[in-house]
PDB file of N, CA and C in Angstrom:
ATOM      1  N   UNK A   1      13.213 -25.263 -10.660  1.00  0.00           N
ATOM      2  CA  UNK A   1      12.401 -24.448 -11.526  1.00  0.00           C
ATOM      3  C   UNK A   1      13.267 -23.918 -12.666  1.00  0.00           C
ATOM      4  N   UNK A   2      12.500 -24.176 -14.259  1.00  0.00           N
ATOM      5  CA  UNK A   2      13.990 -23.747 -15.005  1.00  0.00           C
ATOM      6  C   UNK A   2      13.187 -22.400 -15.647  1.00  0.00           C
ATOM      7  N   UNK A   3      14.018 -21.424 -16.449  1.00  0.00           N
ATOM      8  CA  UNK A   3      12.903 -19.991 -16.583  1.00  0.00           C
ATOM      9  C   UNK A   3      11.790 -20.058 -17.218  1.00  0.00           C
ATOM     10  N   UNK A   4      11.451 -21.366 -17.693  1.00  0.00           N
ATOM     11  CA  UNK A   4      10.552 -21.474 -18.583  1.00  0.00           C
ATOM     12  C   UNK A   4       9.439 -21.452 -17.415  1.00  0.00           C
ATOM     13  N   UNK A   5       9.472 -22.493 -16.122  1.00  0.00           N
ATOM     14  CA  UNK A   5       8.951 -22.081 -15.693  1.00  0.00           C
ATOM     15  C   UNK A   5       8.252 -20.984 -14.771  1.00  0.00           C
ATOM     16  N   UNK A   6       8.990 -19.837 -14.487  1.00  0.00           N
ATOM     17  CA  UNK A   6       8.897 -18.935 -13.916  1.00  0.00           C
ATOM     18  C   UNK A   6       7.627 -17.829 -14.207  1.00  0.00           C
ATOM     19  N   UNK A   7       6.687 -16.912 -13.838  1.00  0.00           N
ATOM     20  CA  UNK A   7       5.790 -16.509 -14.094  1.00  0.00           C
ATOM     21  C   UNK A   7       6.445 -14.864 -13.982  1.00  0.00           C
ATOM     22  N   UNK A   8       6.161 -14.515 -15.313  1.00  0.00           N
ATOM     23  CA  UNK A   8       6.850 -13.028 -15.167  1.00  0.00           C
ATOM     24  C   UNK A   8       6.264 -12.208 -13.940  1.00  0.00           C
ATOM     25  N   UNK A   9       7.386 -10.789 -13.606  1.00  0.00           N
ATOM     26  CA  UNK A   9       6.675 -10.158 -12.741  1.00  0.00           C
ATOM     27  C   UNK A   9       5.839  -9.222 -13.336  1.00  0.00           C
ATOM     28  N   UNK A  10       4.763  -8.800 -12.708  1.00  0.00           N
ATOM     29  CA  UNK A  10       3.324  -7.469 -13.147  1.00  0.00           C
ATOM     30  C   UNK A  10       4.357  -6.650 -13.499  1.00  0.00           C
ATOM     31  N   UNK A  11       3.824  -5.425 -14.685  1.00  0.00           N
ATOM     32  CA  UNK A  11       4.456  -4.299 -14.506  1.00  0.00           C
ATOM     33  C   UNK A  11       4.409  -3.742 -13.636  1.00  0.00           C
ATOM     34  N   UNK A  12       3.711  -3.395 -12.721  1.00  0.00           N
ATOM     35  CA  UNK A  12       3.744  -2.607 -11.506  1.00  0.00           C
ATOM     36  C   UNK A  12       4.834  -3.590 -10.792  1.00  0.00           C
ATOM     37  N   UNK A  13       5.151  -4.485 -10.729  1.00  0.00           N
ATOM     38  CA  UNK A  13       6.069  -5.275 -10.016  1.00  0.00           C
ATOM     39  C   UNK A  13       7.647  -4.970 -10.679  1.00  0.00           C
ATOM     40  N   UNK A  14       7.582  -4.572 -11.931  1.00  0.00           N
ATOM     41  CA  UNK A  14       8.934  -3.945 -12.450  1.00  0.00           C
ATOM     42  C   UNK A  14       8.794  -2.539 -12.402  1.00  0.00           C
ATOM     43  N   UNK A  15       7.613  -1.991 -12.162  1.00  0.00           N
ATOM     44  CA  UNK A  15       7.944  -0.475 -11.623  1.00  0.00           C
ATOM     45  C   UNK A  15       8.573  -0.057 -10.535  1.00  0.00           C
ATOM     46  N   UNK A  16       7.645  -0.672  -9.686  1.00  0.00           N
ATOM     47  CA  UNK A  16       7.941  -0.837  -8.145  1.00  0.00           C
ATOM     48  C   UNK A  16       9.712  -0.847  -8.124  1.00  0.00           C
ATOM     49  N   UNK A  17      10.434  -2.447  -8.063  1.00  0.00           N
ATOM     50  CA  UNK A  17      11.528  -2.263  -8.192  1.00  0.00           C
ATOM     51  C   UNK A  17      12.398  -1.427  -8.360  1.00  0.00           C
ATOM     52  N   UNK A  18      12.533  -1.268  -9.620  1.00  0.00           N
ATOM     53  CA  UNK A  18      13.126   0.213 -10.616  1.00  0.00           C
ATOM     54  C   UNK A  18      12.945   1.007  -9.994  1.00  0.00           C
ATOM     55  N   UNK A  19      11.699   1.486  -9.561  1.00  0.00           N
ATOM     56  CA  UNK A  19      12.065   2.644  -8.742  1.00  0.00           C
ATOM     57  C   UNK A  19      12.457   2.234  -7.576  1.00  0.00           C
ATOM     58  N   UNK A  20      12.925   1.436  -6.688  1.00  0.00           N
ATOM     59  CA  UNK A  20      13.230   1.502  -5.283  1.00  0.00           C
ATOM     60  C   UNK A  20      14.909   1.254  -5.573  1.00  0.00           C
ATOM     61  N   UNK A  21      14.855   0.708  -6.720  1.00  0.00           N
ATOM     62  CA  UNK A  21      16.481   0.320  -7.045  1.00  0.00           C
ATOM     63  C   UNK A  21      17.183   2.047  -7.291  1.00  0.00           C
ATOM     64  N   UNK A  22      16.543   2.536  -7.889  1.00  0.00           N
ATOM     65  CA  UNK A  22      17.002   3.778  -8.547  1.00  0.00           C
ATOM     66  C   UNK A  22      16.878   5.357  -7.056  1.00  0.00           C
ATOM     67  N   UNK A  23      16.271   4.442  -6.336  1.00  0.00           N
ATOM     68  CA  UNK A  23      16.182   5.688  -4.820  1.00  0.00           C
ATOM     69  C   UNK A  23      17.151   5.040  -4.007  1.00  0.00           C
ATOM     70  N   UNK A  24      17.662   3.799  -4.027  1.00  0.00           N
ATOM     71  CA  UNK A  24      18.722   3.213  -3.323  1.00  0.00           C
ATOM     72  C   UNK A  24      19.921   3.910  -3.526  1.00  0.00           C
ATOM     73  N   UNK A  25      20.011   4.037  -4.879  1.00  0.00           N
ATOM     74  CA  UNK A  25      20.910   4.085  -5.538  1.00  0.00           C
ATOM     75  C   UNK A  25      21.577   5.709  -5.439  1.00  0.00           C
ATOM     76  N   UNK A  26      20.332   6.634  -5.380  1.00  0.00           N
ATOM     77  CA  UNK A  26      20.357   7.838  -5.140  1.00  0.00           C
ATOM     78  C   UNK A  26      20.366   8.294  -3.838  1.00  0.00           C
ATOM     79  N   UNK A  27      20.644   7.287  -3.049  1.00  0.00           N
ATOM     80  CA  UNK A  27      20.491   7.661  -1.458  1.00  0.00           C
ATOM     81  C   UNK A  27      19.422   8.624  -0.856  1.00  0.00           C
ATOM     82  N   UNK A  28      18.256   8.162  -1.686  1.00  0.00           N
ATOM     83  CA  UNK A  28      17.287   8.730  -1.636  1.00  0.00           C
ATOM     84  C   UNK A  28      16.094   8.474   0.277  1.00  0.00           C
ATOM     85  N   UNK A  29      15.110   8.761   0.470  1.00  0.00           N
ATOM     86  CA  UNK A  29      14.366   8.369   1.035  1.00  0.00           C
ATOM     87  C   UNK A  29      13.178   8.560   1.157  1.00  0.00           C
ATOM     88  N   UNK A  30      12.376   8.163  -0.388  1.00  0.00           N
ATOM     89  CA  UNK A  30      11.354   8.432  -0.356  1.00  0.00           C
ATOM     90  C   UNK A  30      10.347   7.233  -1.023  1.00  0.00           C
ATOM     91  N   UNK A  31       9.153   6.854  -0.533  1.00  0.00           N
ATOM     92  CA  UNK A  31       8.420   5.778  -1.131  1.00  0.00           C
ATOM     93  C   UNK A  31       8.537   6.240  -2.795  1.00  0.00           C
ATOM     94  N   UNK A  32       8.353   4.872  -3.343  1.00  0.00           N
ATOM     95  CA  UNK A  32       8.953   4.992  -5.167  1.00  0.00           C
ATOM     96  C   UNK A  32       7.366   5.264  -5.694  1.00  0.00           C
ATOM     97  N   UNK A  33       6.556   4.912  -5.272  1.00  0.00           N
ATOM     98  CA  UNK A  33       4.869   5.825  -5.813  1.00  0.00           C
ATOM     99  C   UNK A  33       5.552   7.765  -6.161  1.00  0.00           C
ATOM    100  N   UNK A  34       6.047   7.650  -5.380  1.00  0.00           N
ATOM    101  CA  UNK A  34       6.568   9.288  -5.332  1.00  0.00           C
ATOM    102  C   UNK A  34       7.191   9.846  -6.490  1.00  0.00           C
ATOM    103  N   UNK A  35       7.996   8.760  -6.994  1.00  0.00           N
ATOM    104  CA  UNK A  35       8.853   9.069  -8.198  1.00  0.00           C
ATOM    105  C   UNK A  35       8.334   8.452  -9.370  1.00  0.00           C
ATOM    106  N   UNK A  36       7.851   9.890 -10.040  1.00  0.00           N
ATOM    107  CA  UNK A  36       7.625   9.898 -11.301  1.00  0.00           C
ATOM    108  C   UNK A  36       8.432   9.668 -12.160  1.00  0.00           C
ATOM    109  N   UNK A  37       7.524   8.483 -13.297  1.00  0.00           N
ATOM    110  CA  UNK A  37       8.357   7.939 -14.803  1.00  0.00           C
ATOM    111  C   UNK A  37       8.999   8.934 -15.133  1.00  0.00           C
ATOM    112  N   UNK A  38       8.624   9.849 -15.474  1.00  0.00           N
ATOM    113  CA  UNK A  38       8.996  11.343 -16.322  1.00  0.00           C
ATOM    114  C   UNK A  38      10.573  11.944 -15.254  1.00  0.00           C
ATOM    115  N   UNK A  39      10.854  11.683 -14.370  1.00  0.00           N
ATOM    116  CA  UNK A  39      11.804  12.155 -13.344  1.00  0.00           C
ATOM    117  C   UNK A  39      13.567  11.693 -14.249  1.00  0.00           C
ATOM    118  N   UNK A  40      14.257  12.452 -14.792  1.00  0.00           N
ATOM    119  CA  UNK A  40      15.638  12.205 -15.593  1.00  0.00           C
ATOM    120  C   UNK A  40      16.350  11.679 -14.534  1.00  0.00           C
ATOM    121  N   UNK A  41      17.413  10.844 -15.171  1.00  0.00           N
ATOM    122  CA  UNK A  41      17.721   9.476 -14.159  1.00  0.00           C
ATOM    123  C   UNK A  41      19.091  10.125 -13.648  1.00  0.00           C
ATOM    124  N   UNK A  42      19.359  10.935 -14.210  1.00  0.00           N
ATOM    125  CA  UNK A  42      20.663  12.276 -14.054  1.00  0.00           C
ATOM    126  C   UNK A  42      20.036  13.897 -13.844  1.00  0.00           C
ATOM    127  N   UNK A  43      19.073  13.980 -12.534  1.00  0.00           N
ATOM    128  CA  UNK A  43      18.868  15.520 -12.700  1.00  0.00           C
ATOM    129  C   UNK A  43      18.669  16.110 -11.294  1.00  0.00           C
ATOM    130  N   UNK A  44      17.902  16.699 -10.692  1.00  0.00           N
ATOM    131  CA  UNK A  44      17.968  17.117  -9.219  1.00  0.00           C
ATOM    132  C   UNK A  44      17.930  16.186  -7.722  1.00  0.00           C
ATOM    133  N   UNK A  45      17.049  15.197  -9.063  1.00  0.00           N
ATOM    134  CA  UNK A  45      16.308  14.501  -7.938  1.00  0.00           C
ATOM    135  C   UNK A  45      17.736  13.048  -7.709  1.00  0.00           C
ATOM    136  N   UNK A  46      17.523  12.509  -8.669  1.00  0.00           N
ATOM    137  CA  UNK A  46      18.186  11.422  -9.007  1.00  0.00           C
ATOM    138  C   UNK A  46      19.405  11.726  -9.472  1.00  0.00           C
ATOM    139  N   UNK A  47      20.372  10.029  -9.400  1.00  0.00           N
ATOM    140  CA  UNK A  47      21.912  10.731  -9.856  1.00  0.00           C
ATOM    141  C   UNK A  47      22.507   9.142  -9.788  1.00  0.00           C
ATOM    142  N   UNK A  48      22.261   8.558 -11.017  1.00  0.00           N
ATOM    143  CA  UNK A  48      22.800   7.132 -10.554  1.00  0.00           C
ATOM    144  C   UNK A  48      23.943   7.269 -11.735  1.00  0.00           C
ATOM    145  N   UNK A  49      25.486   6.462 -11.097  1.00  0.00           N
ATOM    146  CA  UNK A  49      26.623   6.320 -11.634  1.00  0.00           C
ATOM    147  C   UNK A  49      26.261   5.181 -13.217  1.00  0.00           C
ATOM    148  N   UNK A  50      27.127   5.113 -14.189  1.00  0.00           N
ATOM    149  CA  UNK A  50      27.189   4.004 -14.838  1.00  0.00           C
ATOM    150  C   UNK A  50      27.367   3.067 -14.039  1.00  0.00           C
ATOM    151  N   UNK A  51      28.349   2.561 -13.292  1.00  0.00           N
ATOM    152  CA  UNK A  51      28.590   1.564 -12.321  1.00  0.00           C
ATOM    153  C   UNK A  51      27.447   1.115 -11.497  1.00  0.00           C
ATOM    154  N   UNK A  52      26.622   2.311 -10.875  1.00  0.00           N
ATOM    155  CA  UNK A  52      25.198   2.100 -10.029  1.00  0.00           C
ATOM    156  C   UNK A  52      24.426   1.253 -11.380  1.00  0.00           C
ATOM    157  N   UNK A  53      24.095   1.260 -12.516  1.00  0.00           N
ATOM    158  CA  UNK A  53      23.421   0.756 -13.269  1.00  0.00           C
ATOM    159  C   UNK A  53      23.912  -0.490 -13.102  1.00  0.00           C
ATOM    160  N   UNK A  54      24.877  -0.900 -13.817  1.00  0.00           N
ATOM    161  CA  UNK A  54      25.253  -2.328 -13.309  1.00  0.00           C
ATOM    162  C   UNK A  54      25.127  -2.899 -12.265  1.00  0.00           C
ATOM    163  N   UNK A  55      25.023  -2.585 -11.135  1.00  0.00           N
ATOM    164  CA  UNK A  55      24.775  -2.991  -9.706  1.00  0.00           C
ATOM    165  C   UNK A  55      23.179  -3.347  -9.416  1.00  0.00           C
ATOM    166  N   UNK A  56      22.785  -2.357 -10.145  1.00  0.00           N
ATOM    167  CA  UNK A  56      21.024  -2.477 -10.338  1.00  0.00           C
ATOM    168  C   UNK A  56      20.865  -3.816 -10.953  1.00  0.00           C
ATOM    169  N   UNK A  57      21.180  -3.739 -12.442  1.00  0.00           N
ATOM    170  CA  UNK A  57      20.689  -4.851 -12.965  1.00  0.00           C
ATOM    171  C   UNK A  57      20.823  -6.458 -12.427  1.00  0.00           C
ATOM    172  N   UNK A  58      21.797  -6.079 -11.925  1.00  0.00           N
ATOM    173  CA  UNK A  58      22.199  -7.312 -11.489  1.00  0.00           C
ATOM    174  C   UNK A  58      21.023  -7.801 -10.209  1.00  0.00           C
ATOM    175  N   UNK A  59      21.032  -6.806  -9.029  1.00  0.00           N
ATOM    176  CA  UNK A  59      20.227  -6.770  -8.306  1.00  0.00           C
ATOM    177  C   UNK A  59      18.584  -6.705  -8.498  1.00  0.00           C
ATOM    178  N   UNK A  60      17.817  -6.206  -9.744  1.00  0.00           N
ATOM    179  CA  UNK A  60      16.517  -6.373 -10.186  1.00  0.00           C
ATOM    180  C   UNK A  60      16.667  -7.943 -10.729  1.00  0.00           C
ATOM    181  N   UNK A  61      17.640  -8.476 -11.486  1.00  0.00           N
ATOM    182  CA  UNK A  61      17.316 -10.217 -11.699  1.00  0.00           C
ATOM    183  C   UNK A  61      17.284 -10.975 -10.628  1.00  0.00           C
ATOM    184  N   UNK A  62      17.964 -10.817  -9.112  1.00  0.00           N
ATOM    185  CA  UNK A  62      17.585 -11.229  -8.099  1.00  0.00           C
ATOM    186  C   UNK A  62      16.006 -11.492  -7.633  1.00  0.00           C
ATOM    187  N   UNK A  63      15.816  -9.951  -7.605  1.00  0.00           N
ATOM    188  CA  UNK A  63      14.379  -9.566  -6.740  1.00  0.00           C
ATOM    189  C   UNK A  63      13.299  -9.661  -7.899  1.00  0.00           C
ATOM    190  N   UNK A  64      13.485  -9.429  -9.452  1.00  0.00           N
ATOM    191  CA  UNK A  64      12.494 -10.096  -9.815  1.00  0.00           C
ATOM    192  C   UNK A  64      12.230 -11.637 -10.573  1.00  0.00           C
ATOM    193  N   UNK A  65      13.401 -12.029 -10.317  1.00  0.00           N
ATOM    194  CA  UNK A  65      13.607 -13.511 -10.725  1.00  0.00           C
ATOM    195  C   UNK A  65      13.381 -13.827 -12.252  1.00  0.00           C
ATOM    196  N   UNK A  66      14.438 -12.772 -12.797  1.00  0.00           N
ATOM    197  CA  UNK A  66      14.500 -13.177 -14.334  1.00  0.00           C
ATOM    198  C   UNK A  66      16.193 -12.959 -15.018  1.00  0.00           C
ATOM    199  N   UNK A  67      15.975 -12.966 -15.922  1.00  0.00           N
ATOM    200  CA  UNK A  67      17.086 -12.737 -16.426  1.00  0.00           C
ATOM    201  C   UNK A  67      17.835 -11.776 -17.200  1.00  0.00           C
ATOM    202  N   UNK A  68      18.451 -10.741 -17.566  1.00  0.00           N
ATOM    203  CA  UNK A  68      18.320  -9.769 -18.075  1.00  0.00           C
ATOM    204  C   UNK A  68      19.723  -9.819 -18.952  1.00  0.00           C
ATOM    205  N   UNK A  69      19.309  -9.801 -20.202  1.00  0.00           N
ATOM    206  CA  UNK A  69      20.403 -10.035 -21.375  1.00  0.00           C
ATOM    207  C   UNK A  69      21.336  -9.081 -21.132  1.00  0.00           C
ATOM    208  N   UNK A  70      22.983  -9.684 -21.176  1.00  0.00           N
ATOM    209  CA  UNK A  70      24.244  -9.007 -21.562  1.00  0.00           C
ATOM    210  C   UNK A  70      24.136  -8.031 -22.212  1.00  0.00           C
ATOM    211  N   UNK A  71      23.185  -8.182 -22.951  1.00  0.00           N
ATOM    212  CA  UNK A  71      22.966  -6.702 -24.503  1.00  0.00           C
ATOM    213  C   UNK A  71      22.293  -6.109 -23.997  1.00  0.00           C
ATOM    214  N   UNK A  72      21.522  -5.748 -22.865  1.00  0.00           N
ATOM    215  CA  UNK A  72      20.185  -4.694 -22.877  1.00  0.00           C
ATOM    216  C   UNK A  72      20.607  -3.198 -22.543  1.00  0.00           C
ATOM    217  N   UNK A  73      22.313  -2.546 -22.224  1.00  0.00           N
ATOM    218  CA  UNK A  73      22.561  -1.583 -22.681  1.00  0.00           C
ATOM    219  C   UNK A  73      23.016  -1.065 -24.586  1.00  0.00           C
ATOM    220  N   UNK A  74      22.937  -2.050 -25.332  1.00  0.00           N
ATOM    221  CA  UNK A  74      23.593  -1.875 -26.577  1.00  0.00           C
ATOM    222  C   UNK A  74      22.558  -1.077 -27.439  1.00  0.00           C
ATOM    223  N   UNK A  75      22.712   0.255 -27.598  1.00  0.00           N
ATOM    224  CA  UNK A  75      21.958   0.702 -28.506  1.00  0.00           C
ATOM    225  C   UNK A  75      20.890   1.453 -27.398  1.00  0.00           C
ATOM    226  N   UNK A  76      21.197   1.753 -26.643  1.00  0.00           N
ATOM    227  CA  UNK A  76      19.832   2.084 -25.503  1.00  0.00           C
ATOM    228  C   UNK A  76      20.529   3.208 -24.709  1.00  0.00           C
ATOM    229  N   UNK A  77      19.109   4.214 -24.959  1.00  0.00           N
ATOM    230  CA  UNK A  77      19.832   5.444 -23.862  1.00  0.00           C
ATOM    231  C   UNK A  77      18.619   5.522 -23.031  1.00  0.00           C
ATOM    232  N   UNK A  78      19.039   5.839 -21.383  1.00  0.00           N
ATOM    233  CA  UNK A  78      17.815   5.497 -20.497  1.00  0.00           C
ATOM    234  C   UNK A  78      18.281   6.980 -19.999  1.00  0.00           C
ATOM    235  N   UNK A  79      17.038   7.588 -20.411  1.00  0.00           N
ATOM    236  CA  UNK A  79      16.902   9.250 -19.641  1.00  0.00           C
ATOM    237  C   UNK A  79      16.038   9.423 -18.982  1.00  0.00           C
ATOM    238  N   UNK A  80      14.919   8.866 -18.611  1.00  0.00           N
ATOM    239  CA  UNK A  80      14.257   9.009 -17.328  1.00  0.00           C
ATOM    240  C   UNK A  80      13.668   7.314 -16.597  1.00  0.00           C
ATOM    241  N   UNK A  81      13.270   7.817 -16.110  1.00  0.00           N
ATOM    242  CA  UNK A  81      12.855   6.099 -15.128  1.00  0.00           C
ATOM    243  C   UNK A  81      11.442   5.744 -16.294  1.00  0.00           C
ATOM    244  N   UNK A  82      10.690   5.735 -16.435  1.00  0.00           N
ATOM    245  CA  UNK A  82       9.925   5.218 -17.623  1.00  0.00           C
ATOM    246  C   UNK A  82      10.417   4.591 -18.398  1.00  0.00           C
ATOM    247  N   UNK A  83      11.730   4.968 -18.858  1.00  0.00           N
ATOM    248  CA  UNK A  83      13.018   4.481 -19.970  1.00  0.00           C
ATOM    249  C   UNK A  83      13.011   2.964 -19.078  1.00  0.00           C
ATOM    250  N   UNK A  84      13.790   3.361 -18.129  1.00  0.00           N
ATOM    251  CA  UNK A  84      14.754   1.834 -17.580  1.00  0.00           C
ATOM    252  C   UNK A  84      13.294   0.837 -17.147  1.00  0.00           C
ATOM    253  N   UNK A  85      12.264   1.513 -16.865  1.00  0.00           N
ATOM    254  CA  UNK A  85      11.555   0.567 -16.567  1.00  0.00           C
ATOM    255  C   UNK A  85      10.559  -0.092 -17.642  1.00  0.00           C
ATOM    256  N   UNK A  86      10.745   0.671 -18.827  1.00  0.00           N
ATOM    257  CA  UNK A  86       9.878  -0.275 -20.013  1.00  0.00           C
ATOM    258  C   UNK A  86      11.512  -1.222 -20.639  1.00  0.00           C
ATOM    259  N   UNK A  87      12.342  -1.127 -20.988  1.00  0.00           N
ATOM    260  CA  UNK A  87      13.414  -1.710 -20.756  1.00  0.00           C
ATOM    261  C   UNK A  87      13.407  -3.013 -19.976  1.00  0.00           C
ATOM    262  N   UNK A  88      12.958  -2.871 -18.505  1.00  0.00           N
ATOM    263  CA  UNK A  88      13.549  -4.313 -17.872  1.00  0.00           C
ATOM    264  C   UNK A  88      11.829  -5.025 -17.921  1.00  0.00           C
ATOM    265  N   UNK A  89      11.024  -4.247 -18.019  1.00  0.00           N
ATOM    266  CA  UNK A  89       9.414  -5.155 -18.194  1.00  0.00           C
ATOM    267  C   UNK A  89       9.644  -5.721 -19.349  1.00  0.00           C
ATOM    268  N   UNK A  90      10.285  -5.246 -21.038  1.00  0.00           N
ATOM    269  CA  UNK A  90      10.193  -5.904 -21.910  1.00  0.00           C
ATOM    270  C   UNK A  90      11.178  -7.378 -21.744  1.00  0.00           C
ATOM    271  N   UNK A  91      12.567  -6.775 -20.990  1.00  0.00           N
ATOM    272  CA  UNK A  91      12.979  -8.303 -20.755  1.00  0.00           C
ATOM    273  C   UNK A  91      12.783  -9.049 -20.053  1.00  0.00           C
ATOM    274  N   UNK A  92      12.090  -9.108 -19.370  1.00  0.00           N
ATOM    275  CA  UNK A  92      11.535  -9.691 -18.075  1.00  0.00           C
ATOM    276  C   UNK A  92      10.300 -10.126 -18.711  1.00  0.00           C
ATOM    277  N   UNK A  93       9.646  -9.922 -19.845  1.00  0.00           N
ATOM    278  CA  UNK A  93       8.591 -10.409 -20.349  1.00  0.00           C
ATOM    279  C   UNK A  93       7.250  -9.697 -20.243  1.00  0.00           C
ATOM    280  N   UNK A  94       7.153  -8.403 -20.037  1.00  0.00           N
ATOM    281  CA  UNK A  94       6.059  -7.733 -19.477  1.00  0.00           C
ATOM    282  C   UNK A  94       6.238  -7.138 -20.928  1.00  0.00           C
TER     283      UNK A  94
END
């Protein structure tokens, strides 16, 4: 299968993710319906490293079977989960 053929994932399918990546990440334990877009990706709730970001991305092109450009931190500040997740739907094709 080459990416052309691949069928993007739903946004709810890059929500979903993102948020379960981003409660992993936070050693969290709570279903990701729970966590609101609006929730800062650095604040009570949440607390992911620069390094945790990289680990993510890498791990959302796995689980949603796309590809996610070298550049998609350049020029980009992600302050709440709404951020990172319109971010990886636009590259992911959503």
């Amino acid at each position: 299968m080459t990416a052309n053929d691949r069928t993007a994932p739903s946004s709810g399918e890059v929500a979903t993710a993102v948020k379960r990546m981003l409660i992993a990440e936070s050693r969290l334990s709570m279903d990701p319906a729970e966590l609101a877009g609006d929730e800062p990706l650095k604040g009570d709730v949440l607390n992911v490293s620069s390094l945790g970001f990289v680990g993510m991305f890498v791990r959302l092109e796995d689980e949603l079977d796309v590809e996610l450009p070298d550049d998609l931190f350049n020029g980009r500040t992600f302050t709440t989960v709404d951020d990172m997740v319109e971010v990886v739907a636009a590259a992911a094709g959503r």
